[in-house]
N, C-alpha and C. Protein backbone atom coordinates (compact mmCIF):
# COMPACT_ATOMS: atom_id res chain seq x y z
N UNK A 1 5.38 2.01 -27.71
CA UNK A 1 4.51 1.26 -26.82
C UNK A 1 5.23 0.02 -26.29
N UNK A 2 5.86 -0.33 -27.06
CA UNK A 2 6.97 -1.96 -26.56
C UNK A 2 7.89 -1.69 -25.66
N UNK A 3 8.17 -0.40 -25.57
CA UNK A 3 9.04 0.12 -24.41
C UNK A 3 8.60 0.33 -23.02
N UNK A 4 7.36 0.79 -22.88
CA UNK A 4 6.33 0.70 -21.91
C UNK A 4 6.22 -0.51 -21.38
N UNK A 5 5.90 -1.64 -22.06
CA UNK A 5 5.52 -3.23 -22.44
C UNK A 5 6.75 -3.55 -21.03
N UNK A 6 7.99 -2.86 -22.15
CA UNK A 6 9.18 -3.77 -21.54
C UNK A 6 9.30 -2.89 -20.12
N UNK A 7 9.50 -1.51 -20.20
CA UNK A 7 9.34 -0.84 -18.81
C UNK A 7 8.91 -1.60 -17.51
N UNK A 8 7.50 -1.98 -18.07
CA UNK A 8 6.53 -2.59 -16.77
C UNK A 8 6.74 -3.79 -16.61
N UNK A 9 7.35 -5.02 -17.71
CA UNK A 9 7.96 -6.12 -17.33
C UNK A 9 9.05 -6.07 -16.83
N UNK A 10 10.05 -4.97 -16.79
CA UNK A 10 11.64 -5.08 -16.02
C UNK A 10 10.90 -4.58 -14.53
N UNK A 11 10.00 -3.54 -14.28
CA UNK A 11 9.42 -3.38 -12.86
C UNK A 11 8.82 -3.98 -11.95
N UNK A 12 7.89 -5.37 -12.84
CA UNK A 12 7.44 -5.82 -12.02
C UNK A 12 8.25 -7.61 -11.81
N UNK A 13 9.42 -7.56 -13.04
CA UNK A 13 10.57 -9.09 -12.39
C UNK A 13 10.99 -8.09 -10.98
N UNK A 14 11.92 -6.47 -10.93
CA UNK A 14 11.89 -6.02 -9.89
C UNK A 14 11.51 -6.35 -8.58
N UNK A 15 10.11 -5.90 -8.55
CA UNK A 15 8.92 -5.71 -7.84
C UNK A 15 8.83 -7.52 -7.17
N UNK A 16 9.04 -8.27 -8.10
CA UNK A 16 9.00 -9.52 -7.64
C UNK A 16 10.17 -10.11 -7.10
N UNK A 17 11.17 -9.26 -7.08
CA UNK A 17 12.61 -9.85 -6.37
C UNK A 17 12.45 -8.95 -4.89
N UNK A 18 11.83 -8.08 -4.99
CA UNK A 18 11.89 -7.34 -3.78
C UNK A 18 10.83 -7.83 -2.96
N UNK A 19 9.26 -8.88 -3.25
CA UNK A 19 8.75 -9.35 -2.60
C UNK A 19 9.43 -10.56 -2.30
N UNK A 20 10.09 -11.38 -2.57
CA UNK A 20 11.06 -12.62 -2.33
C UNK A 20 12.09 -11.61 -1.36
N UNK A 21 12.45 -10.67 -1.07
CA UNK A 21 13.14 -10.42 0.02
C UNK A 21 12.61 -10.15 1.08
N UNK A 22 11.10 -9.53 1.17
CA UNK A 22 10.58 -8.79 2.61
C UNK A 22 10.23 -10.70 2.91
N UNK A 23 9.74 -11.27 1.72
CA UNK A 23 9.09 -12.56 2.59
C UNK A 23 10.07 -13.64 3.10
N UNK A 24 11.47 -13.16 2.62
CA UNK A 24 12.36 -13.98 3.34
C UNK A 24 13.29 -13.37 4.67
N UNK A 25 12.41 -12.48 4.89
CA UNK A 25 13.63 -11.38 6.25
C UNK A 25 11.86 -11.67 7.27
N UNK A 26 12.61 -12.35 8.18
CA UNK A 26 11.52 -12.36 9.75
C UNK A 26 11.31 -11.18 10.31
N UNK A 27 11.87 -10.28 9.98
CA UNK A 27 11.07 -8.63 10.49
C UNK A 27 10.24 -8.41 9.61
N UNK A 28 10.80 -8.35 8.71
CA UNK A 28 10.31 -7.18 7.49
C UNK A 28 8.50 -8.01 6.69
N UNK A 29 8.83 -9.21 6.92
CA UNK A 29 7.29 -9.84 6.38
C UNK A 29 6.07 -9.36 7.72
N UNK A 30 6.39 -9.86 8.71
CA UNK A 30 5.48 -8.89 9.58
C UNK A 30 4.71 -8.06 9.93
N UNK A 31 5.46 -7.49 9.42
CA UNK A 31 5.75 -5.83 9.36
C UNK A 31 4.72 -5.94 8.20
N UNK A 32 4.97 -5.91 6.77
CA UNK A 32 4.57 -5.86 5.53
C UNK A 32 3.10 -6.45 5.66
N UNK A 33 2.81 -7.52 5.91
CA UNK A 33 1.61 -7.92 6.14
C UNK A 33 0.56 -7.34 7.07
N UNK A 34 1.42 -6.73 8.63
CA UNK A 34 0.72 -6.17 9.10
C UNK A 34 -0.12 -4.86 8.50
N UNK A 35 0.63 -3.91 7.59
CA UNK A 35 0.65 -2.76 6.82
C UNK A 35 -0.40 -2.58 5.62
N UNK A 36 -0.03 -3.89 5.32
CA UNK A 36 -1.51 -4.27 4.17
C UNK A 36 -2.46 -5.44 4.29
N UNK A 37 -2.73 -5.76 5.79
CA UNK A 37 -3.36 -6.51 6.02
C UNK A 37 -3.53 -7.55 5.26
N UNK A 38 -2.83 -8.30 4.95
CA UNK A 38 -3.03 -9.52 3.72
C UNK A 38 -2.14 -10.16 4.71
N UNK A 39 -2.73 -11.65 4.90
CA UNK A 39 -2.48 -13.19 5.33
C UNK A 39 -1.62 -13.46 4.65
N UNK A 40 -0.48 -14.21 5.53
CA UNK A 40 0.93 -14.89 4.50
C UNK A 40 -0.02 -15.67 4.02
N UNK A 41 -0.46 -16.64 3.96
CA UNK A 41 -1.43 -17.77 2.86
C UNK A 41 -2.24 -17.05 1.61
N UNK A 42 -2.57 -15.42 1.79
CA UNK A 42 -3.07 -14.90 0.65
C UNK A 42 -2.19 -13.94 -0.27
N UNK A 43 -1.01 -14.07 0.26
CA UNK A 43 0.05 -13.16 -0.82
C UNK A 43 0.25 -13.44 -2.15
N UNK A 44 0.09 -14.99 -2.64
CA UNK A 44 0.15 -15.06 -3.92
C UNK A 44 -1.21 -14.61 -4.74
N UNK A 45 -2.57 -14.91 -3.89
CA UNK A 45 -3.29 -13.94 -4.46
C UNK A 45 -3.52 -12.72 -4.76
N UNK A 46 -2.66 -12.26 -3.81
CA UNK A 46 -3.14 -10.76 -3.33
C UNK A 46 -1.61 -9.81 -4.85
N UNK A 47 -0.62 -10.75 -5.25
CA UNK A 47 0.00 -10.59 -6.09
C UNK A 47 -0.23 -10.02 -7.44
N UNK A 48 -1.52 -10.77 -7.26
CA UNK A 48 -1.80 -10.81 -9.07
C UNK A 48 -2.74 -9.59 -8.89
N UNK A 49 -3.35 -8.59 -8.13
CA UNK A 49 -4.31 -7.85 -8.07
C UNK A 49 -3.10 -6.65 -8.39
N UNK A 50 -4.55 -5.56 -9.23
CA UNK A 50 -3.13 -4.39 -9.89
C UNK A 50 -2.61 -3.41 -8.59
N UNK A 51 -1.71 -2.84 -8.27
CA UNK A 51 -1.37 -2.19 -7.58
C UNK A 51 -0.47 -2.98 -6.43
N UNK A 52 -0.45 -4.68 -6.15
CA UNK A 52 -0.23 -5.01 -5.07
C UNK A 52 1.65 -4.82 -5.22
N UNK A 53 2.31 -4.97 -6.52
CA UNK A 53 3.39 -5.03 -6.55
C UNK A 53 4.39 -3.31 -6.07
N UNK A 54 3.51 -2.28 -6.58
CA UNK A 54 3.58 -1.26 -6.51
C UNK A 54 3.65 -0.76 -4.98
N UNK A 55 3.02 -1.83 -3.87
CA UNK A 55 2.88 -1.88 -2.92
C UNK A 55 4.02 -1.93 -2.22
N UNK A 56 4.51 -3.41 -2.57
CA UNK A 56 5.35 -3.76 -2.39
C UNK A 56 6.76 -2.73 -2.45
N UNK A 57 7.29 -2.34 -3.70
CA UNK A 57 8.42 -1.41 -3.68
C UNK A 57 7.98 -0.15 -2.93
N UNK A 58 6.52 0.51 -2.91
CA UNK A 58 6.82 1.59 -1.60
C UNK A 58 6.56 1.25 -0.25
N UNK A 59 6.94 -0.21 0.01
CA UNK A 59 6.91 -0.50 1.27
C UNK A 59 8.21 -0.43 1.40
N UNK A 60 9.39 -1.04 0.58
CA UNK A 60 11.29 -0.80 0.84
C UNK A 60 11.10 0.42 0.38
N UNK A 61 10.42 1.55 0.03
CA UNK A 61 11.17 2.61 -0.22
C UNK A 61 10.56 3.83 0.95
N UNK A 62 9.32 3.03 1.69
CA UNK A 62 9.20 3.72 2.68
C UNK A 62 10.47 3.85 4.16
N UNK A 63 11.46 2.83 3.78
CA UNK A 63 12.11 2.92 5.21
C UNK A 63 13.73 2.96 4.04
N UNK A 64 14.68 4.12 4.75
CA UNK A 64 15.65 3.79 4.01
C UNK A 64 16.68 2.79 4.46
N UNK A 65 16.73 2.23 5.23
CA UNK A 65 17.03 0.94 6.07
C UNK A 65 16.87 0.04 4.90
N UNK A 66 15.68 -0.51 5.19
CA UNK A 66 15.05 -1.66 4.06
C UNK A 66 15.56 -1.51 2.74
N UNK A 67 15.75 0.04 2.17
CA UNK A 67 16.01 -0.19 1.06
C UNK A 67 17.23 -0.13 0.74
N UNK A 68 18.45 0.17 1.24
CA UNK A 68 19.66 0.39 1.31
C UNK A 68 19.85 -1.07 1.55
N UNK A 69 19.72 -2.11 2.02
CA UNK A 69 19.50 -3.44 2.38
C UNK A 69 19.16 -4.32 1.26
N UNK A 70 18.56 -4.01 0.59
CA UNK A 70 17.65 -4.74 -0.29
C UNK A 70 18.23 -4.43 -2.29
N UNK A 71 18.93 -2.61 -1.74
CA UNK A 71 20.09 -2.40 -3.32
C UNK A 71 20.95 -3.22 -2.80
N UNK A 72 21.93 -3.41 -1.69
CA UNK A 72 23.25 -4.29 -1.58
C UNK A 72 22.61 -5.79 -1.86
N UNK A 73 21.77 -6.46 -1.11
CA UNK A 73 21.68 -7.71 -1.10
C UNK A 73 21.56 -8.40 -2.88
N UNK A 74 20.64 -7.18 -3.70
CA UNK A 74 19.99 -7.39 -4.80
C UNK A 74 20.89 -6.77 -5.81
N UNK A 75 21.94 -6.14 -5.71
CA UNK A 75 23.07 -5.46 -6.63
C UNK A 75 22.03 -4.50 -8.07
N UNK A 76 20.58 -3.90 -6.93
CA UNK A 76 19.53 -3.04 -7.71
C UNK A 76 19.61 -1.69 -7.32
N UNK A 77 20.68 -0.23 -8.04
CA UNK A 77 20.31 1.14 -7.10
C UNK A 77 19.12 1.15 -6.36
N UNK A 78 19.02 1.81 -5.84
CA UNK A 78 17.87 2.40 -5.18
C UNK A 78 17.09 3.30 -5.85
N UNK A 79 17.74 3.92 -7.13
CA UNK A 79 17.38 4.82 -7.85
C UNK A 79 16.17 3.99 -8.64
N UNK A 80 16.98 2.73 -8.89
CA UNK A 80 16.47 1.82 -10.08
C UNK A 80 14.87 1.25 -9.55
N UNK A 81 15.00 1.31 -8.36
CA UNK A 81 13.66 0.41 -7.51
C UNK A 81 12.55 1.71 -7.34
N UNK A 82 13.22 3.54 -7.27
CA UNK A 82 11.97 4.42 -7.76
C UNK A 82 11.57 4.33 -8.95
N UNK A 83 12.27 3.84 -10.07
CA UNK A 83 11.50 4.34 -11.39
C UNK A 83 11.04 3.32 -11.51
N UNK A 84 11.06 1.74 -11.55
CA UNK A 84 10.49 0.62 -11.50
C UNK A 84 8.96 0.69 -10.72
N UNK A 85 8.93 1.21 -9.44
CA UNK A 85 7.84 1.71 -8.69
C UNK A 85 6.47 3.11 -10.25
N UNK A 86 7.21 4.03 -10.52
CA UNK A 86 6.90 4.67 -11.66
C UNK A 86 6.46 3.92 -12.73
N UNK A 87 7.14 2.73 -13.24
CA UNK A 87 6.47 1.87 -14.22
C UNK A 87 5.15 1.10 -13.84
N UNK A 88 4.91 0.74 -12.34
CA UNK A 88 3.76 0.20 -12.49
C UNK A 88 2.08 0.60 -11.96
N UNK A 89 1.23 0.14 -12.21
CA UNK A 89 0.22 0.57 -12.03
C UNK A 89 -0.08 0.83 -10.12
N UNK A 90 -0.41 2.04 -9.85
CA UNK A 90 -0.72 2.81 -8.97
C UNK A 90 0.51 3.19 -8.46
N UNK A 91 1.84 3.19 -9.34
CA UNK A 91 3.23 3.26 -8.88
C UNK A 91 2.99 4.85 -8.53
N UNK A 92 2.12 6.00 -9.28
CA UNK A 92 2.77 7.02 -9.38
C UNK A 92 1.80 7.90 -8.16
N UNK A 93 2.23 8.49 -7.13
CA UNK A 93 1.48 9.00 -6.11
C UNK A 93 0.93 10.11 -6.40
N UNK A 94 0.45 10.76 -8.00
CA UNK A 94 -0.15 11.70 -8.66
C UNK A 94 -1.53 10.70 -9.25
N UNK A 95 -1.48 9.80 -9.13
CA UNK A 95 -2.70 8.79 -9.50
C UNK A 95 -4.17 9.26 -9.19
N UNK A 96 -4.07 9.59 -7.81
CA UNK A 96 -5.50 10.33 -7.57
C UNK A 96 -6.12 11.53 -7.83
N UNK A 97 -5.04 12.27 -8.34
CA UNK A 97 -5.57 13.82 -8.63
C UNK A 97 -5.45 13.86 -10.30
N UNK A 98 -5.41 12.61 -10.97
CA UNK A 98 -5.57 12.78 -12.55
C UNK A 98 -6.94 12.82 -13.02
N UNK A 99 -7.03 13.56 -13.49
CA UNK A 99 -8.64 13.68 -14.15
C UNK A 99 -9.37 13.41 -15.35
């Protein structure tokens, strides 16, 4: 279970280096906000709600641009930013058909 613990804490320091990049690139915050409708003034709220970080990494992993951008700038595979996405809550796109 401490592995899990630690899983979802290495995904979401991740998850939080990759929102410090879309909100520091003048395209890419735009963009991101436009997508999930959340106000730059409500992102730190909108942070702490479950799923928002999860958001976040399949927003760089929706464009491979962004994310090829974001492993060099961040010295993070790309591999490393899907399973990090997998560690957190609503990370896994089988979420809705679990019963």
């Amino acid at each position: 279970m401490s592995n899990d613990h630690h899983n979802r804490e290495s995904a979401e320091a991740l998850a939080i280096r990759a929102l410090g990049f879309v909100a520091a690139d003048p395209e890419l915050l735009p963009r991101f906000l436009a997508i999930t409708g959340i106000e730059a003034q409500s992102i730190r709220q909108a942070a702490r709600e479950p799923g928002f970080l999860a958001g976040v990494l399949q927003f760089i992993l929706a464009h491979e641009l962004t994310l090829m951008r974001f492993s060099e700038e961040s010295g993070i595979p790309p591999q490393q930013v899907s399973a990090a996405l997998r560690a957190l809550p609503f990370g896994d796109d089988n979420h809705h058909s679990s019963t």
